[in-house]
N, C-alpha and C. Protein backbone atom coordinates (compact mmCIF):
# COMPACT_ATOMS: atom_id res chain seq x y z
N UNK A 1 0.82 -1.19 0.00
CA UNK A 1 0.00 0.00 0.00
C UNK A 1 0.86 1.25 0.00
N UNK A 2 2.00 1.47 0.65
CA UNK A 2 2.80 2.41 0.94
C UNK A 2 3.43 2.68 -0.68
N UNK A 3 4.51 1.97 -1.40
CA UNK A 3 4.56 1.98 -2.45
C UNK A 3 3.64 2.90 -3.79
N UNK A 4 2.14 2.34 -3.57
CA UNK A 4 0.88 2.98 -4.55
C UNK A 4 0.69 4.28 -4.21
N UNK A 5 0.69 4.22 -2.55
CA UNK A 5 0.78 5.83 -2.28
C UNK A 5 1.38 6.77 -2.59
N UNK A 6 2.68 6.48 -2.17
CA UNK A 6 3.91 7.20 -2.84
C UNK A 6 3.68 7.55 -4.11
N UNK A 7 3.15 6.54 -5.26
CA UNK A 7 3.22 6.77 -6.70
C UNK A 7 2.08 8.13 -6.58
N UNK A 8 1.11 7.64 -6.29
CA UNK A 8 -0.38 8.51 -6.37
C UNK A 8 0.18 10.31 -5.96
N UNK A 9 0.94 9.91 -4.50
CA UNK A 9 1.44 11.58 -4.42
C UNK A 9 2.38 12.11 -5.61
N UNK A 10 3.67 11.21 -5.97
CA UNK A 10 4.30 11.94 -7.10
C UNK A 10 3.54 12.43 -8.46
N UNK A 11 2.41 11.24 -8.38
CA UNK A 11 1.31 11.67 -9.96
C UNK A 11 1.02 13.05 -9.43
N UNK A 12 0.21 13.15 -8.34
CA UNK A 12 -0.58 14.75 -8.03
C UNK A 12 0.44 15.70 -7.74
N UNK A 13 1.59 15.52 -7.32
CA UNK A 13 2.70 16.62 -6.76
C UNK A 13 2.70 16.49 -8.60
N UNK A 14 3.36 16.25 -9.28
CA UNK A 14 4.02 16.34 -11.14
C UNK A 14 2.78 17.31 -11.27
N UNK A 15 1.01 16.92 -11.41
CA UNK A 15 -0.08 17.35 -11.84
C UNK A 15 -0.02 18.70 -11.32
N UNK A 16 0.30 19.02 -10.26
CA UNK A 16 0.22 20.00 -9.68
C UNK A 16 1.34 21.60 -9.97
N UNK A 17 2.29 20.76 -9.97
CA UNK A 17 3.27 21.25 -10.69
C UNK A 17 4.13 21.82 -12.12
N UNK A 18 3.18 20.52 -12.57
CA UNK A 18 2.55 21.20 -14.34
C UNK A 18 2.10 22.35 -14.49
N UNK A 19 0.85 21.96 -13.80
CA UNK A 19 -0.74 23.37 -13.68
C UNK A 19 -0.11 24.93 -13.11
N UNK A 20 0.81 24.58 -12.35
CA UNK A 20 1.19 25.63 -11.91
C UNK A 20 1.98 26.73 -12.45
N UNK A 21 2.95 25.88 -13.03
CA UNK A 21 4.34 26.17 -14.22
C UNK A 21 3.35 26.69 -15.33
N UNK A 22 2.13 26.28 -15.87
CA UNK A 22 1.86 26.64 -17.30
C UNK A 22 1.24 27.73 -16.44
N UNK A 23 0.44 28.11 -15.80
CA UNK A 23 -0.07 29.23 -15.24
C UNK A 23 0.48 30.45 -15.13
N UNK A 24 1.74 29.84 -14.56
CA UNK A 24 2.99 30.80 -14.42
C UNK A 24 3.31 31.21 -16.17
N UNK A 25 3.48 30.73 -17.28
CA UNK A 25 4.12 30.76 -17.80
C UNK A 25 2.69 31.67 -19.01
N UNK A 26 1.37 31.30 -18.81
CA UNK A 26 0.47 31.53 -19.74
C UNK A 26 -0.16 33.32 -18.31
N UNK A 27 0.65 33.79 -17.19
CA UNK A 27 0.78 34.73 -17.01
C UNK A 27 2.19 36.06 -17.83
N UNK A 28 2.82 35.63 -17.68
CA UNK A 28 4.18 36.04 -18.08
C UNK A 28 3.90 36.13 -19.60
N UNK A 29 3.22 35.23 -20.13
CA UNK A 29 2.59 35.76 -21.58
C UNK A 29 1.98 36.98 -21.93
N UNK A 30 0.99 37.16 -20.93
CA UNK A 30 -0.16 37.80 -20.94
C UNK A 30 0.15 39.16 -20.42
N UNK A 31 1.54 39.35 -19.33
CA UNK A 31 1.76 40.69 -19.29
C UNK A 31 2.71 41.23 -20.76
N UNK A 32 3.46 39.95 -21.45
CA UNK A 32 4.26 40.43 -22.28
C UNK A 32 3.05 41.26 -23.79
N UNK A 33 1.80 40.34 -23.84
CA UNK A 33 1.05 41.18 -24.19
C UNK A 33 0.60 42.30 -24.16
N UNK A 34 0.43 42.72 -22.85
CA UNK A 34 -0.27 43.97 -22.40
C UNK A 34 0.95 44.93 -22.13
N UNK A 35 2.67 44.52 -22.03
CA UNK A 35 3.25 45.73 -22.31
C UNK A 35 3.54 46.02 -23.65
N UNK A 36 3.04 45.35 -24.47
CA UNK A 36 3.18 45.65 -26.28
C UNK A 36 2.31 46.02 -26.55
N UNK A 37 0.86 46.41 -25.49
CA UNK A 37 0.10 46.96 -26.30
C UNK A 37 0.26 48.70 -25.78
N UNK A 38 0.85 48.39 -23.78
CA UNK A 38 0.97 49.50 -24.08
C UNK A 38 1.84 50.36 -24.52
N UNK A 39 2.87 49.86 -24.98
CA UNK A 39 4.01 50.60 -25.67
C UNK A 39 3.40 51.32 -27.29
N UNK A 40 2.70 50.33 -27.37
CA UNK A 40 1.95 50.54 -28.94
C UNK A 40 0.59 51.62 -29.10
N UNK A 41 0.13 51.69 -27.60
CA UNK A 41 -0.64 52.65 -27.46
C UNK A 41 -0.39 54.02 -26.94
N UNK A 42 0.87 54.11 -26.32
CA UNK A 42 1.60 55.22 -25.96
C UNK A 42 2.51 56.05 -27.19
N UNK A 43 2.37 54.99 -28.63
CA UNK A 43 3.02 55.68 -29.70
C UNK A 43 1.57 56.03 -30.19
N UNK A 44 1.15 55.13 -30.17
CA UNK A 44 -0.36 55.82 -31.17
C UNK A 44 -1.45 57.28 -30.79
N UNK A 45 -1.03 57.47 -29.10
CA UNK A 45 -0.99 58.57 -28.45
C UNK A 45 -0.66 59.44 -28.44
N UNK A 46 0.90 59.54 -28.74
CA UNK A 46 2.14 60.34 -28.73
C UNK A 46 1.56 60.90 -30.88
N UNK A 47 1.37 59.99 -31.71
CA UNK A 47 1.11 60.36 -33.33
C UNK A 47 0.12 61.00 -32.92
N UNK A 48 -1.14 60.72 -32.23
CA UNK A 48 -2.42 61.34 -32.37
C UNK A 48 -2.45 63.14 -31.94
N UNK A 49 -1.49 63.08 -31.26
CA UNK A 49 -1.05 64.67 -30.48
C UNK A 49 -0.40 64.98 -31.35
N UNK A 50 0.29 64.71 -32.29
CA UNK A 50 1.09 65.49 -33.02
C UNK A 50 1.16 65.34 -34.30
N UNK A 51 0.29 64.61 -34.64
CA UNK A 51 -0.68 64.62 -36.18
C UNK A 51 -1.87 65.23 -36.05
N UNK A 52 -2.13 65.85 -34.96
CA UNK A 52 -3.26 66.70 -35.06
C UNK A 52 -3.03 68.40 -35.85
N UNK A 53 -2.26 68.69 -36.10
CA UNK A 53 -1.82 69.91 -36.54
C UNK A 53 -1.54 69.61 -37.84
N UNK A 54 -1.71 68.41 -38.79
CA UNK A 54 -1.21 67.64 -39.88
C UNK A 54 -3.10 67.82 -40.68
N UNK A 55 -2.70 68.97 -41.58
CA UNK A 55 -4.35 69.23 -42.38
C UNK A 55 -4.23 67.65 -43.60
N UNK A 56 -5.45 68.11 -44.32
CA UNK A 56 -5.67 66.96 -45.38
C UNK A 56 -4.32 67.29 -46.36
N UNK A 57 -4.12 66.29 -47.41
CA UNK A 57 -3.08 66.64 -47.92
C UNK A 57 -3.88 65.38 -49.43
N UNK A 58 -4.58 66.11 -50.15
CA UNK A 58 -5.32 65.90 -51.64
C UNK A 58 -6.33 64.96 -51.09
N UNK A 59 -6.97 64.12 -51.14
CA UNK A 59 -7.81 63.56 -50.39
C UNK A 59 -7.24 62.87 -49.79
N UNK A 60 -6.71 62.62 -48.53
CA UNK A 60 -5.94 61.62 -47.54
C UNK A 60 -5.59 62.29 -46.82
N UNK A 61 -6.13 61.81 -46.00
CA UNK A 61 -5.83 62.58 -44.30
C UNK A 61 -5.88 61.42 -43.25
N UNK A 62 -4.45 61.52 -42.60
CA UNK A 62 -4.48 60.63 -41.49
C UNK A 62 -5.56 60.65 -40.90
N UNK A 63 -6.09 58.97 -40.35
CA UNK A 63 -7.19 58.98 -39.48
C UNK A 63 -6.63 59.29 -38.01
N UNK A 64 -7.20 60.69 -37.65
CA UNK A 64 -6.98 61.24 -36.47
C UNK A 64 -7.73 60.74 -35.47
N UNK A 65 -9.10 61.12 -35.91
CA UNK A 65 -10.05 60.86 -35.12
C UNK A 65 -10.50 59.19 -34.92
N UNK A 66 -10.39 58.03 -35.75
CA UNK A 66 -10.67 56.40 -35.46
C UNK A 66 -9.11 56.59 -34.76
N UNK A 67 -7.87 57.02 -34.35
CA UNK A 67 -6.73 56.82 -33.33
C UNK A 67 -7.33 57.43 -31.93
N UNK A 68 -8.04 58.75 -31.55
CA UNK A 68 -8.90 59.13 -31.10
C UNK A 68 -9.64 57.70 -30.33
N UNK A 69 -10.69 57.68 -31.19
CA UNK A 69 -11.66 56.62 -30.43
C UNK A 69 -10.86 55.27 -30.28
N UNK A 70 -10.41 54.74 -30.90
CA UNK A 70 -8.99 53.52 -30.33
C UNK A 70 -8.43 53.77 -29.07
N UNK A 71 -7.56 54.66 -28.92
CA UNK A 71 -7.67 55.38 -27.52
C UNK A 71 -8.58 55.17 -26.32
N UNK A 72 -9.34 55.72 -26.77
CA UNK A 72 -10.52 56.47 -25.75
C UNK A 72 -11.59 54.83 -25.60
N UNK A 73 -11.44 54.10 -26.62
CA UNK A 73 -12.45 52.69 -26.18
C UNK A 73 -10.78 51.47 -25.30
N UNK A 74 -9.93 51.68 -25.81
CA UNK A 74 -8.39 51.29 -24.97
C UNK A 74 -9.03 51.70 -23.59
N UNK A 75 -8.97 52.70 -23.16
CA UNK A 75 -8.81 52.72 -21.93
C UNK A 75 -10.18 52.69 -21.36
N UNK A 76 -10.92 53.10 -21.56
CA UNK A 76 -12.58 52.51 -21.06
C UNK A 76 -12.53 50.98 -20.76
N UNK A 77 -11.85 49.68 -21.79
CA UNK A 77 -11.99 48.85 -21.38
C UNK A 77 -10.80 47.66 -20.80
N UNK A 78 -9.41 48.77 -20.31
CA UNK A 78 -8.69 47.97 -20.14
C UNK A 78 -8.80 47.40 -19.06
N UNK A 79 -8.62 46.09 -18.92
CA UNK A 79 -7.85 45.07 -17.52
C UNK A 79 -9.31 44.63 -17.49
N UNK A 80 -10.31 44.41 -18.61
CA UNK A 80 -11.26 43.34 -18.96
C UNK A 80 -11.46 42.88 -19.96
N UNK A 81 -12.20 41.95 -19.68
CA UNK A 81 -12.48 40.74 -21.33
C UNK A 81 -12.65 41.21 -22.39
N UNK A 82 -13.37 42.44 -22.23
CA UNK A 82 -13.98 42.91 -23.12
C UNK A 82 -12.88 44.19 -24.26
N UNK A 83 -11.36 43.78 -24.02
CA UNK A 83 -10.73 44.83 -24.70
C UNK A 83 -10.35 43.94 -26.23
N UNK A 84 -11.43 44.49 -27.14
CA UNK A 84 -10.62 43.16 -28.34
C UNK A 84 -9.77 43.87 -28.86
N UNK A 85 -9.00 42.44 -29.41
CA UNK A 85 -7.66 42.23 -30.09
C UNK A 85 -8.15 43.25 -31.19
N UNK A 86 -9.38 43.38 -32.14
CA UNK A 86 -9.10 44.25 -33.57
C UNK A 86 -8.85 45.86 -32.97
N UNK A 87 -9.22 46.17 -31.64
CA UNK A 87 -8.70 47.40 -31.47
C UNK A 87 -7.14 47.45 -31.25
N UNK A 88 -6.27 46.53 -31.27
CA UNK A 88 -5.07 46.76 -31.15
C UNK A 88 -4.71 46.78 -32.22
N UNK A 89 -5.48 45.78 -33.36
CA UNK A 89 -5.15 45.11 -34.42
C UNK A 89 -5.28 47.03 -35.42
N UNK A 90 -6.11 47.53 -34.79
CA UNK A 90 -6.38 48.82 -36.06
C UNK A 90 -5.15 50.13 -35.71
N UNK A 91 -5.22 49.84 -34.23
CA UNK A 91 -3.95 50.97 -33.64
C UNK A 91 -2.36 50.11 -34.74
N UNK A 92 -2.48 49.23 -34.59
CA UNK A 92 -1.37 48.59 -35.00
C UNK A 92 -1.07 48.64 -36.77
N UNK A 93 -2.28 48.74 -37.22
CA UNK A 93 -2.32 49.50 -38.88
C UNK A 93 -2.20 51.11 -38.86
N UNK A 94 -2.42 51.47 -38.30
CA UNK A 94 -2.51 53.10 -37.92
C UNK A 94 -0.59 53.15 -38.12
N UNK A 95 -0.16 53.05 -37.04
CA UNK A 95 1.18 52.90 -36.47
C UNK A 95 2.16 52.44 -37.74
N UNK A 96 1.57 51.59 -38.35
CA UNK A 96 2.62 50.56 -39.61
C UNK A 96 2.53 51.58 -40.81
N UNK A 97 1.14 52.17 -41.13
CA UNK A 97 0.65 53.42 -41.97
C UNK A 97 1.76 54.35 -42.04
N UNK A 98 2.24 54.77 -41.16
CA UNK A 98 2.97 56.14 -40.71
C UNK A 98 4.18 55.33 -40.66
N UNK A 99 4.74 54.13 -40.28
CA UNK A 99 6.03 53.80 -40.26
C UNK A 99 6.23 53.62 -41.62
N UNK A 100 5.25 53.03 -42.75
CA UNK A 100 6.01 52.43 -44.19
C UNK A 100 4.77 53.03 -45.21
N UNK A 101 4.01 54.02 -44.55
CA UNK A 101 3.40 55.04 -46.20
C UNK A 101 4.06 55.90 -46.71
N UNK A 102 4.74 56.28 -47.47
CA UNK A 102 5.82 57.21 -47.50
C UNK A 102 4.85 58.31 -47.90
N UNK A 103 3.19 58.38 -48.87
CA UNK A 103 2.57 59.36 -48.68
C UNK A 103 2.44 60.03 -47.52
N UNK A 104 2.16 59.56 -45.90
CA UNK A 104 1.87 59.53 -45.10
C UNK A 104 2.88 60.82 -44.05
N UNK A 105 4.13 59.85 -44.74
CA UNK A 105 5.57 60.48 -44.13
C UNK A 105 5.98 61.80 -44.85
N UNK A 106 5.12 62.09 -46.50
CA UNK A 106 5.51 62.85 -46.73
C UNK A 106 4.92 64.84 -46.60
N UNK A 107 3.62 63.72 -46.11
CA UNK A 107 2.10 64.99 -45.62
C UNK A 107 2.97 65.23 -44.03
N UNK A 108 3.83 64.75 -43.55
CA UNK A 108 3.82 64.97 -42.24
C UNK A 108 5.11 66.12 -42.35
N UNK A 109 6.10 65.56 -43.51
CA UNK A 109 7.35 66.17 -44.13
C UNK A 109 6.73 67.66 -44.08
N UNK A 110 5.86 67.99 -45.01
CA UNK A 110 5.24 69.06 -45.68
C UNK A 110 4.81 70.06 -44.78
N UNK A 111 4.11 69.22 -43.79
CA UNK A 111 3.55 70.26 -42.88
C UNK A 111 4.48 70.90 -41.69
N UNK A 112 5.85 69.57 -41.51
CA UNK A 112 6.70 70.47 -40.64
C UNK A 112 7.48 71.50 -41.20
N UNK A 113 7.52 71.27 -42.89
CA UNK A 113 8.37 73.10 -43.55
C UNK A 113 7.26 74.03 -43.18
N UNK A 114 6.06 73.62 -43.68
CA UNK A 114 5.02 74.68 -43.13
C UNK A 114 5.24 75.59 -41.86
N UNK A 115 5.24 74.72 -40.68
CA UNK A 115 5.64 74.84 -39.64
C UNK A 115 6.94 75.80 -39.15
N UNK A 116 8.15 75.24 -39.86
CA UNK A 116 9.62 75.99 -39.00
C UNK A 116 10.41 76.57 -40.53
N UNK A 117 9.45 76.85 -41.43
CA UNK A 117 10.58 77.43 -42.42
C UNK A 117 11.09 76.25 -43.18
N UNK A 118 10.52 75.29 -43.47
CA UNK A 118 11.32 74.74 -44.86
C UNK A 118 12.85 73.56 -43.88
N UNK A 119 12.34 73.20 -43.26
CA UNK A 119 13.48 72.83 -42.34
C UNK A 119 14.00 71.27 -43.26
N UNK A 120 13.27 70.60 -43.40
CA UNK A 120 13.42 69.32 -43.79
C UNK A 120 13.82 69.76 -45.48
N UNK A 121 12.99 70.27 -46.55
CA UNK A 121 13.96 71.04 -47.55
C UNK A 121 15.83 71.37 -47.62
N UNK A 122 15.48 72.28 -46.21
CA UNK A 122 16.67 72.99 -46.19
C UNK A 122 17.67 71.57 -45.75
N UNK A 123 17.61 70.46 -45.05
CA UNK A 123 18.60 69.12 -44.18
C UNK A 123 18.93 68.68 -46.03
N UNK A 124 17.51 68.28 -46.23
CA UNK A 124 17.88 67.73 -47.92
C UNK A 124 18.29 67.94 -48.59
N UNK A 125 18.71 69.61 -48.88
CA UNK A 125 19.74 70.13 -49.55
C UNK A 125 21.24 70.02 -49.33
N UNK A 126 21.22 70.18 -47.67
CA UNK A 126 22.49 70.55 -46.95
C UNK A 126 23.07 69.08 -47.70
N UNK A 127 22.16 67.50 -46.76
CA UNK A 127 22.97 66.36 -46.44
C UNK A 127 22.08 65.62 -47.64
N UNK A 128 22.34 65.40 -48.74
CA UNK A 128 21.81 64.92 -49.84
C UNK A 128 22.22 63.27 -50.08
N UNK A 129 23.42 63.43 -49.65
CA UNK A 129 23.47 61.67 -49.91
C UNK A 129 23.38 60.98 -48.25
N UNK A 130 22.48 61.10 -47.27
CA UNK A 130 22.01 60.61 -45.92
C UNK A 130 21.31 59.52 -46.81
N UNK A 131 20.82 58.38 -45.87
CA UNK A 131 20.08 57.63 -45.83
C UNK A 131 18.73 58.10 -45.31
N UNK A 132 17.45 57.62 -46.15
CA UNK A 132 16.48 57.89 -45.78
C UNK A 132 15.89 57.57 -44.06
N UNK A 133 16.62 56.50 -43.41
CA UNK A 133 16.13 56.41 -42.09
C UNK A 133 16.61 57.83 -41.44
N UNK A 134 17.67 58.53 -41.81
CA UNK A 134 18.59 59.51 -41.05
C UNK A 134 17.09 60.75 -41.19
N UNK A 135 16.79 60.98 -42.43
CA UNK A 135 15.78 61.56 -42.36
C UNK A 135 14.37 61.85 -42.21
N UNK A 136 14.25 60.23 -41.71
CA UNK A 136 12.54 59.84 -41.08
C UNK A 136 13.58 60.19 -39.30
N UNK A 137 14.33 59.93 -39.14
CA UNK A 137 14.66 60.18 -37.83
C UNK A 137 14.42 61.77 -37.24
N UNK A 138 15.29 62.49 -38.02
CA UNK A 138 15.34 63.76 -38.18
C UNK A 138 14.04 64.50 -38.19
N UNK A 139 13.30 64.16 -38.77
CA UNK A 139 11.41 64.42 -38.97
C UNK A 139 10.83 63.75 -38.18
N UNK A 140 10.70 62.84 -37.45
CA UNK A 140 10.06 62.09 -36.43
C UNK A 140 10.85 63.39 -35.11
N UNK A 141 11.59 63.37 -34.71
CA UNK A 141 12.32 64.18 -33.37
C UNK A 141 11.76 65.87 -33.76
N UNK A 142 12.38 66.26 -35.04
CA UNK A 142 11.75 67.82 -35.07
C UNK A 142 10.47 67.93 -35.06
N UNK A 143 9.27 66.95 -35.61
CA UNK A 143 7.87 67.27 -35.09
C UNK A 143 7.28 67.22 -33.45
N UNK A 144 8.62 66.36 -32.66
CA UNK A 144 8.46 66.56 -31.35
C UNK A 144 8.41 64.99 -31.19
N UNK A 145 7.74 64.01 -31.65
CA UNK A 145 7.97 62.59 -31.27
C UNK A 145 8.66 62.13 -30.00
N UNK A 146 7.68 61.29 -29.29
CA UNK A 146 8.31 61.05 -28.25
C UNK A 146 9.80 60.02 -28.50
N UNK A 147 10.76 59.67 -27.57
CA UNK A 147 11.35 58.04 -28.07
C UNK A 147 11.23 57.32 -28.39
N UNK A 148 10.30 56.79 -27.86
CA UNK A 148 9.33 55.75 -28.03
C UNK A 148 8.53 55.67 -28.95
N UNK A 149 8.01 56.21 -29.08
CA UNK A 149 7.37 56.65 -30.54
C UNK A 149 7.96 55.97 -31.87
N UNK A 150 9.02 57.02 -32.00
CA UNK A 150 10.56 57.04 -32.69
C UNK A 150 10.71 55.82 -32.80
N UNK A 151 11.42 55.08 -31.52
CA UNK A 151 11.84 53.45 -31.74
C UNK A 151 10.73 52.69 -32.39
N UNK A 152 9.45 52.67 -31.96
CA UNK A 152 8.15 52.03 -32.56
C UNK A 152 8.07 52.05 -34.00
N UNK A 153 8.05 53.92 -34.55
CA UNK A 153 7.87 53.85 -36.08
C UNK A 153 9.28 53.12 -36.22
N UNK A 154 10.44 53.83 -36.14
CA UNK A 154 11.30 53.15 -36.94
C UNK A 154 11.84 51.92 -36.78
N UNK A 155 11.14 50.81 -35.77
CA UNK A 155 11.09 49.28 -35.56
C UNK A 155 12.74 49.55 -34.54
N UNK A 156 13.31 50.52 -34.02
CA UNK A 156 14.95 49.90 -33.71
C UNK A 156 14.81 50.31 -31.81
N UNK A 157 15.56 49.22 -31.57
CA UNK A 157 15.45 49.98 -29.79
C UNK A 157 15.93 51.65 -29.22
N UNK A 158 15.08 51.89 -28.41
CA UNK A 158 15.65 53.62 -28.06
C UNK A 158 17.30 53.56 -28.26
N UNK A 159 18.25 52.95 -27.57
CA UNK A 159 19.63 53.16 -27.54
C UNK A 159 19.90 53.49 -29.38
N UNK A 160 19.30 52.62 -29.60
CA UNK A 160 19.96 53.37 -31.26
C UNK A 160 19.31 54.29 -31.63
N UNK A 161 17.96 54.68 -31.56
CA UNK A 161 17.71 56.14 -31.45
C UNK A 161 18.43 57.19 -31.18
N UNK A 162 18.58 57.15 -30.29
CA UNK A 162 19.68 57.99 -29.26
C UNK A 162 21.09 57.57 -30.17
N UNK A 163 21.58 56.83 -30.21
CA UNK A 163 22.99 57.05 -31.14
C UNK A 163 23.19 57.21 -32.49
N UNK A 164 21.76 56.97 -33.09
CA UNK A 164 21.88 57.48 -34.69
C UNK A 164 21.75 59.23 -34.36
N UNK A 165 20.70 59.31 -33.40
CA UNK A 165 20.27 61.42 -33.19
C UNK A 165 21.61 61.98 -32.81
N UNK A 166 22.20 61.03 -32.19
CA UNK A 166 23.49 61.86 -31.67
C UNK A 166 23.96 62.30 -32.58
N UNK A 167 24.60 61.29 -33.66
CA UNK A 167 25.56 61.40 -35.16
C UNK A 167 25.21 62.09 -35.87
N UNK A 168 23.41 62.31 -36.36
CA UNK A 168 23.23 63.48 -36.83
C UNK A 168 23.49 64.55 -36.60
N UNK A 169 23.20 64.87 -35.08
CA UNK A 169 23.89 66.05 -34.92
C UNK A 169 25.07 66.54 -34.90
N UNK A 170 25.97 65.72 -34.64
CA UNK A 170 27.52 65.66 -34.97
C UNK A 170 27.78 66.27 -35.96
N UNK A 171 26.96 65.27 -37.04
CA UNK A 171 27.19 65.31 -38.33
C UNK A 171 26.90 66.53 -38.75
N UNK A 172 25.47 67.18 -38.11
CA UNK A 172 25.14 68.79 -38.67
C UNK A 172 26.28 69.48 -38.01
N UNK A 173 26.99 69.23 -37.01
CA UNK A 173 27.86 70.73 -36.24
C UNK A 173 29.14 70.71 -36.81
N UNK A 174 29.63 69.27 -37.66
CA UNK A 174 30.81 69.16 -38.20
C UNK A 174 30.81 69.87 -39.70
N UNK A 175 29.60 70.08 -39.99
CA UNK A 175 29.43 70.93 -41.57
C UNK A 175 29.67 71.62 -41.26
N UNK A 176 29.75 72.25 -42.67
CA UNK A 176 30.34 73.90 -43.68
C UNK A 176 28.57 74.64 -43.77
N UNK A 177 27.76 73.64 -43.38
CA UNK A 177 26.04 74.02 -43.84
C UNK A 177 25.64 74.90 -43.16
N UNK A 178 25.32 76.52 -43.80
CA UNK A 178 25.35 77.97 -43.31
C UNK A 178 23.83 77.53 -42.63
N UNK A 179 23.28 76.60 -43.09
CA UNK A 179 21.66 76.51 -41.78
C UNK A 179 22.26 75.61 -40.47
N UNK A 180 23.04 75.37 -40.43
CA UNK A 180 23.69 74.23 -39.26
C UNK A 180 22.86 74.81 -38.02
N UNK A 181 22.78 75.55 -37.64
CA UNK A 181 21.96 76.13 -35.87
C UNK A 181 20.80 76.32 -36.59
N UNK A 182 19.82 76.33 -37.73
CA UNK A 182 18.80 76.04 -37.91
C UNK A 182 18.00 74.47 -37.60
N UNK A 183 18.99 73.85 -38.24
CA UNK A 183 18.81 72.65 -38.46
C UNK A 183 18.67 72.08 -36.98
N UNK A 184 20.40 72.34 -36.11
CA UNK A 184 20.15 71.79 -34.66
C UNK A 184 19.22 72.35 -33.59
N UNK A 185 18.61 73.50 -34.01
CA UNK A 185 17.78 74.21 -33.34
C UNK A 185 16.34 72.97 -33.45
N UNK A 186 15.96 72.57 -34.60
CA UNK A 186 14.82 72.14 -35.06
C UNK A 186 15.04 70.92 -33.68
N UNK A 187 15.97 70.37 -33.59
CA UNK A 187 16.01 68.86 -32.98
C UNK A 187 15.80 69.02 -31.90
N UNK A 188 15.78 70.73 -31.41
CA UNK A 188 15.70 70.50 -29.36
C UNK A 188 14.52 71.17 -29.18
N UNK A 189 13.37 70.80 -29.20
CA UNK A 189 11.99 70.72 -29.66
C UNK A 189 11.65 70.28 -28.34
């Protein structure tokens, strides 16, 4: 009898120990979810504030207002059942829109010369053979973009944020480019 017992406890101690581990493990999921959404909703936050000053541009105009109500139904129903996945799923097209429409990037381009004098014009003239990330960087930070933001659209972790912005600016204070304190002016926003 002692023997069967023994077995019976190691079956329920293993059973128990399973249940517990996947619990553990189908938690640790579930926050890794909910800090990707809110990282993803703190950029779609951060665009919605600062694509609001961004008019129509021929018929196409960022959806301001469905980022708006995404938002505003986000937090009404977070930390219950009831928060569905297609509202992340539409913040998350919103977000990809603005990272890889280049129409998108270029209504946003347009409206920051509007804004400070031709600033993004004037970088494109100065630094003509940059790489285009140097100048979604450059335009993401001078419209004000948070970091985060920044790292989100341009898919790379903050630290390289921060060390590509550095080099640009380097790069603007090491020129001959008579807008150079225009240009670095734009970035401390």
């Amino acid at each position: 009898m002692g023997p069967l017992a023994l077995l019976i406890t190691a079956i329920l101690a293993t059973l128990v120990l399973y249940f517990w581990a996947r619990k553990a493990q189908l938690e640790k999921q579930l926050l890794q979810e909910r800090e990707e959404n809110e990282r993803l909703l703190s950029a779609a936050e951060d665009l919605q504030a600062r694509l609001g000053a961004l008019q129509q541009l021929g018929d196409r105009k960022i959806p301001i207002d469905a980022l708006d109500r995404l938002c505003e139904q986000y937090y009404i129903y977070e930390g219950t059942e009831n928060l569905q996945p297609r509202i992340l799923k539409e913040v998350r097209a919103i977000v990809e829109g603005l990272r890889n429409d280049t129409a998108a990037q270029k209504a946003l381009e347009q409206s920051l010369d509007k804004q400070t004098g031709g600033v993004m014009q004037r970088l494109r003239s100065a630094f003509p053979k940059w790489k285009e990330e140097d100048y979604l960087l450059f335009l993401f930070t001078a419209s004000g973009f948070s970091s985060t933001t920044i790292s989100t659209l341009l898919e790379k972790d903050k630290p390289y944020v921060y060390n590509r912005l550095y080099r640009i600016k380097e790069r603007i204070k090491a020129s001959d480019c008579e807008d150079k304190n225009f240009l670095l002016a734009a970035l401390e926003k």
